[in-house]
N, C-alpha and C. Protein backbone atom coordinates (compact mmCIF):
# COMPACT_ATOMS: atom_id res chain seq x y z
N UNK A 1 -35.02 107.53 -40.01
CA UNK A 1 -34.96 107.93 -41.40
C UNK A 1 -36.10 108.90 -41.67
N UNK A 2 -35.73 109.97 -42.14
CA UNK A 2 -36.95 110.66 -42.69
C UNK A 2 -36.99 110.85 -44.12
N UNK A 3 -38.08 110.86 -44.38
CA UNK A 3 -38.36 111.23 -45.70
C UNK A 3 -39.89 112.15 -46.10
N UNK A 4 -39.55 112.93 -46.99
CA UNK A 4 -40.20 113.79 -47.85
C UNK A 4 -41.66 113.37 -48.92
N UNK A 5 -42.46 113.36 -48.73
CA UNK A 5 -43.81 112.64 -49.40
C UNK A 5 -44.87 114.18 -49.69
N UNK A 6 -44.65 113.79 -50.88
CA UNK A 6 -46.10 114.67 -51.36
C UNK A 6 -46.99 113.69 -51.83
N UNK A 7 -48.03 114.18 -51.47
CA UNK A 7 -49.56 113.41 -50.94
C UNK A 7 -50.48 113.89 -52.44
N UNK A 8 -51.15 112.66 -52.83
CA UNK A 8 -52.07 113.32 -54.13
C UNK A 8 -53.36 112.32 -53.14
N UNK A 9 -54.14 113.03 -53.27
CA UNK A 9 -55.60 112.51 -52.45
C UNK A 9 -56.56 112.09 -53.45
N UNK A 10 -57.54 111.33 -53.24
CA UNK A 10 -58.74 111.35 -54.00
C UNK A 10 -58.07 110.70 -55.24
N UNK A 11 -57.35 109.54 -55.08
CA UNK A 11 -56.77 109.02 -56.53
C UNK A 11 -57.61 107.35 -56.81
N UNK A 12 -57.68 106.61 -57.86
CA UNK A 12 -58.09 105.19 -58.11
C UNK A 12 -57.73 104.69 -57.19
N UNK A 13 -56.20 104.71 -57.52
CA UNK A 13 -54.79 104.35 -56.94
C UNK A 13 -54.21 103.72 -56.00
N UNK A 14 -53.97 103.38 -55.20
CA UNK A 14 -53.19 103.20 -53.85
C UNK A 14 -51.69 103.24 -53.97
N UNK A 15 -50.66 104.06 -53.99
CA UNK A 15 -48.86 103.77 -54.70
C UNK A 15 -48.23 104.75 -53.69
N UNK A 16 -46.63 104.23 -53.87
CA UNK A 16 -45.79 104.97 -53.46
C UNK A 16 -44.82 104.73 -54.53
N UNK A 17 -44.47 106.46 -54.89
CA UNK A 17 -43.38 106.54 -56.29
C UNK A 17 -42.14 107.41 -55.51
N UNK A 18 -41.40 106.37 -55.36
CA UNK A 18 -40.15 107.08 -54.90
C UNK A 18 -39.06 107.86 -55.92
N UNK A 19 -38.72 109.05 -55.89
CA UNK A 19 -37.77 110.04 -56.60
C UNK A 19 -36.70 109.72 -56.22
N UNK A 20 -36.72 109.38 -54.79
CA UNK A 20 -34.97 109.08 -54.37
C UNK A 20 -35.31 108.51 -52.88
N UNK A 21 -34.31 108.42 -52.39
CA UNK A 21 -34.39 107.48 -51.06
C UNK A 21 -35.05 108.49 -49.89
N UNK A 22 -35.14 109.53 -50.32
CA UNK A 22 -36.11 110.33 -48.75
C UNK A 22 -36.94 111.24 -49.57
N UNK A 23 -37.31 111.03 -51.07
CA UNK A 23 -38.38 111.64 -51.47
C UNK A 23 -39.41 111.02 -52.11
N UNK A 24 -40.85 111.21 -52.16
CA UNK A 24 -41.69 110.18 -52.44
C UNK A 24 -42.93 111.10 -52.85
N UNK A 25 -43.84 110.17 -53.55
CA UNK A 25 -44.95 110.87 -54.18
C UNK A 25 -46.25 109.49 -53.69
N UNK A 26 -47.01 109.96 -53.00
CA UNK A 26 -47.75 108.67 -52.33
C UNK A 26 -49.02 109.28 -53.03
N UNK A 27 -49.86 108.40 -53.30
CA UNK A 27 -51.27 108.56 -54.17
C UNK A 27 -52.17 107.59 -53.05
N UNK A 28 -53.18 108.59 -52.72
CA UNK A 28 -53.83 107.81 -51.87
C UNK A 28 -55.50 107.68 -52.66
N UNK A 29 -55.84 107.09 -51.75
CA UNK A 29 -57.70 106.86 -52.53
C UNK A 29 -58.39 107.90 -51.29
N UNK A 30 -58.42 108.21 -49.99
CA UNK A 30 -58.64 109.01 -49.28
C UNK A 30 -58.77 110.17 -49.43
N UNK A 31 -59.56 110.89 -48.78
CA UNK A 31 -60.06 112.27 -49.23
C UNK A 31 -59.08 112.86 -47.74
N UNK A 32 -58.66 114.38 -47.85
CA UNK A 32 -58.30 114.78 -46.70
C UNK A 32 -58.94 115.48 -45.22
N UNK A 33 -59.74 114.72 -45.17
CA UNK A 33 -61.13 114.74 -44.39
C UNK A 33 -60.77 114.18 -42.90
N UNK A 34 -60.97 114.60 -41.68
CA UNK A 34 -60.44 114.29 -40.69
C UNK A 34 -59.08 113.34 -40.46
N UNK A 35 -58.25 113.99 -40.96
CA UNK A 35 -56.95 112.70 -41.23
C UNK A 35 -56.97 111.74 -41.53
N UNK A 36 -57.83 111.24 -42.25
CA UNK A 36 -58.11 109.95 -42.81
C UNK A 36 -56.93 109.43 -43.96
N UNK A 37 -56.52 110.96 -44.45
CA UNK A 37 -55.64 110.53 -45.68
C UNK A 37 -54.62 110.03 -44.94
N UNK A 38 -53.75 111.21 -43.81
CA UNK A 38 -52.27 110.65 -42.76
C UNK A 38 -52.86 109.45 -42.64
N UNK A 39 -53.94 109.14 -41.93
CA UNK A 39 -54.23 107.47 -41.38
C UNK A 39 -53.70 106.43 -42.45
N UNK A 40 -54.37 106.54 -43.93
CA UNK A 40 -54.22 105.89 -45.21
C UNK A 40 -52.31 105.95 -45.11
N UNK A 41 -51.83 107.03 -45.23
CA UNK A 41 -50.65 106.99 -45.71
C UNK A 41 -49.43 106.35 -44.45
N UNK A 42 -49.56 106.36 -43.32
CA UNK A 42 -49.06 105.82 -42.11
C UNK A 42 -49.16 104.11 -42.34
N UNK A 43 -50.35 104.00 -43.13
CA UNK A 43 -50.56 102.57 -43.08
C UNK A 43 -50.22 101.76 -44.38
N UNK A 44 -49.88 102.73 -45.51
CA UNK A 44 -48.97 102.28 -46.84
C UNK A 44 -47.52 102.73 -46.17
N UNK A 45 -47.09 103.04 -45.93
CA UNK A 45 -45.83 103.44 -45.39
C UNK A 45 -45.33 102.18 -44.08
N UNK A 46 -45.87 101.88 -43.55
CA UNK A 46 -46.34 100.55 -42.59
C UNK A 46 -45.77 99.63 -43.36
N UNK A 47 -46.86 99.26 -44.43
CA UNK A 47 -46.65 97.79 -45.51
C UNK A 47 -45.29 98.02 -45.93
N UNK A 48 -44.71 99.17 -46.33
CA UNK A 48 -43.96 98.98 -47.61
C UNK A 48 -42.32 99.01 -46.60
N UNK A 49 -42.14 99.69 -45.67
CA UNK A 49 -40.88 99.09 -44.88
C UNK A 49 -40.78 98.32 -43.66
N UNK A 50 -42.35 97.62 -43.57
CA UNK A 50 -42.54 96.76 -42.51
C UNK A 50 -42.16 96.84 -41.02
N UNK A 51 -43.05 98.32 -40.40
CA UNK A 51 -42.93 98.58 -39.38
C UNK A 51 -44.27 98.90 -38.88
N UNK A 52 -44.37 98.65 -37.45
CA UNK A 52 -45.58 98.94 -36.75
C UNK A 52 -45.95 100.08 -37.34
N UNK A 53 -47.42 100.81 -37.30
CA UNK A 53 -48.00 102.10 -37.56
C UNK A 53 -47.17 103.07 -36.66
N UNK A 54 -47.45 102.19 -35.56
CA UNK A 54 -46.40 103.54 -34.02
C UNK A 54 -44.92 103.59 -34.36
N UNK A 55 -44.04 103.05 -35.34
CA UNK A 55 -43.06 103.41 -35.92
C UNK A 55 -43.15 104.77 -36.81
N UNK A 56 -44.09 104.78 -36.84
CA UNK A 56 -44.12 106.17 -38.06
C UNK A 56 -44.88 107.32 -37.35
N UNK A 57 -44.12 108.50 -37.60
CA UNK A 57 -44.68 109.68 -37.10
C UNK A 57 -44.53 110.72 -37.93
N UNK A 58 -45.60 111.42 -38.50
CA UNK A 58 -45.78 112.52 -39.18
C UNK A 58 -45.06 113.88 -38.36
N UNK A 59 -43.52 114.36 -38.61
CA UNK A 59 -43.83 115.51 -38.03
C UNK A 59 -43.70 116.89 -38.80
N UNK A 60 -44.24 117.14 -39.96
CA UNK A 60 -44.61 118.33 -39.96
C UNK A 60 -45.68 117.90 -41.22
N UNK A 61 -46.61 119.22 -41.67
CA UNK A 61 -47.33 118.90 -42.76
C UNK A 61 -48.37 117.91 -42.42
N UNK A 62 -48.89 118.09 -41.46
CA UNK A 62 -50.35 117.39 -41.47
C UNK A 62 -51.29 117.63 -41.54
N UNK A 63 -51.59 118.93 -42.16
CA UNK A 63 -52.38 119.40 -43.03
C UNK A 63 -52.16 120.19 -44.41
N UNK A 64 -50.76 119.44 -45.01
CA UNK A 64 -50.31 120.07 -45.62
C UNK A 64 -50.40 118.89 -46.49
N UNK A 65 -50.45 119.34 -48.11
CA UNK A 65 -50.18 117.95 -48.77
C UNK A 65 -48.49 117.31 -49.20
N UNK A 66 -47.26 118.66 -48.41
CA UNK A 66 -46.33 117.77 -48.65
C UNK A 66 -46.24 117.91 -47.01
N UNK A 67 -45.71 116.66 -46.82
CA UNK A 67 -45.01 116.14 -45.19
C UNK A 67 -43.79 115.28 -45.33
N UNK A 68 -43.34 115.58 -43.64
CA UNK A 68 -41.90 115.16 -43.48
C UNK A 68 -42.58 113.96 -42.36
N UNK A 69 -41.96 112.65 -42.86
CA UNK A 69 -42.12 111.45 -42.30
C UNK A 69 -41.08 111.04 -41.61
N UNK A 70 -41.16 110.67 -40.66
CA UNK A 70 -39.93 110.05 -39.96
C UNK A 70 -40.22 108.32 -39.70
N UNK A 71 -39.83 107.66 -39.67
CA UNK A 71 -39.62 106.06 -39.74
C UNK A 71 -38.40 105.66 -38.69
N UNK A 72 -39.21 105.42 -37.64
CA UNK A 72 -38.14 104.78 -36.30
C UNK A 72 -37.87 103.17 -36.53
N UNK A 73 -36.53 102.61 -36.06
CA UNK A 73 -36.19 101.66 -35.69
C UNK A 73 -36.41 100.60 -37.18
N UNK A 74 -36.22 101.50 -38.06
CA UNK A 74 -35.64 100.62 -39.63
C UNK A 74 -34.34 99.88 -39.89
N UNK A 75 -34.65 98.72 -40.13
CA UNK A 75 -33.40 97.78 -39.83
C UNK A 75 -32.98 98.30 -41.33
């Protein structure tokens, strides 16, 4: 499954606001400072469809604040 996430950094926050089933607006508390934010967001993305971290792979936009997420082996 992939889906579409634009990234707001540097928020209170911690959320994921979904628009539709492959688009998303993730608010992280992370600054975009050595990938720390992807790290943050790999690992809310983790919790919220309950898959290993190594289920999830960023492939494009990783230094971009919108990215395309892919999510392997989602029941």
């Amino acid at each position: 499954m992939k889906i579409v996430i634009k990234v707001k950094s540097n928020q209170k926050i911690q959320s994921l606001e979904f628009k539709s089933e492959t688009e998303c607006i993730a608010k992280l508390k992370s600054l975009p400072v050595k990938g720390k934010a992807n790290q943050e967001l790999v690992g809310l993305l983790s919790k919220h469809y309950g898959v290993t971290k190594k289920e999830i792979q960023i492939i494009s936009g990783h230094f971009s604040n919108i990215k395309t997420v892919e999510i392997l082996n989602l029941n």
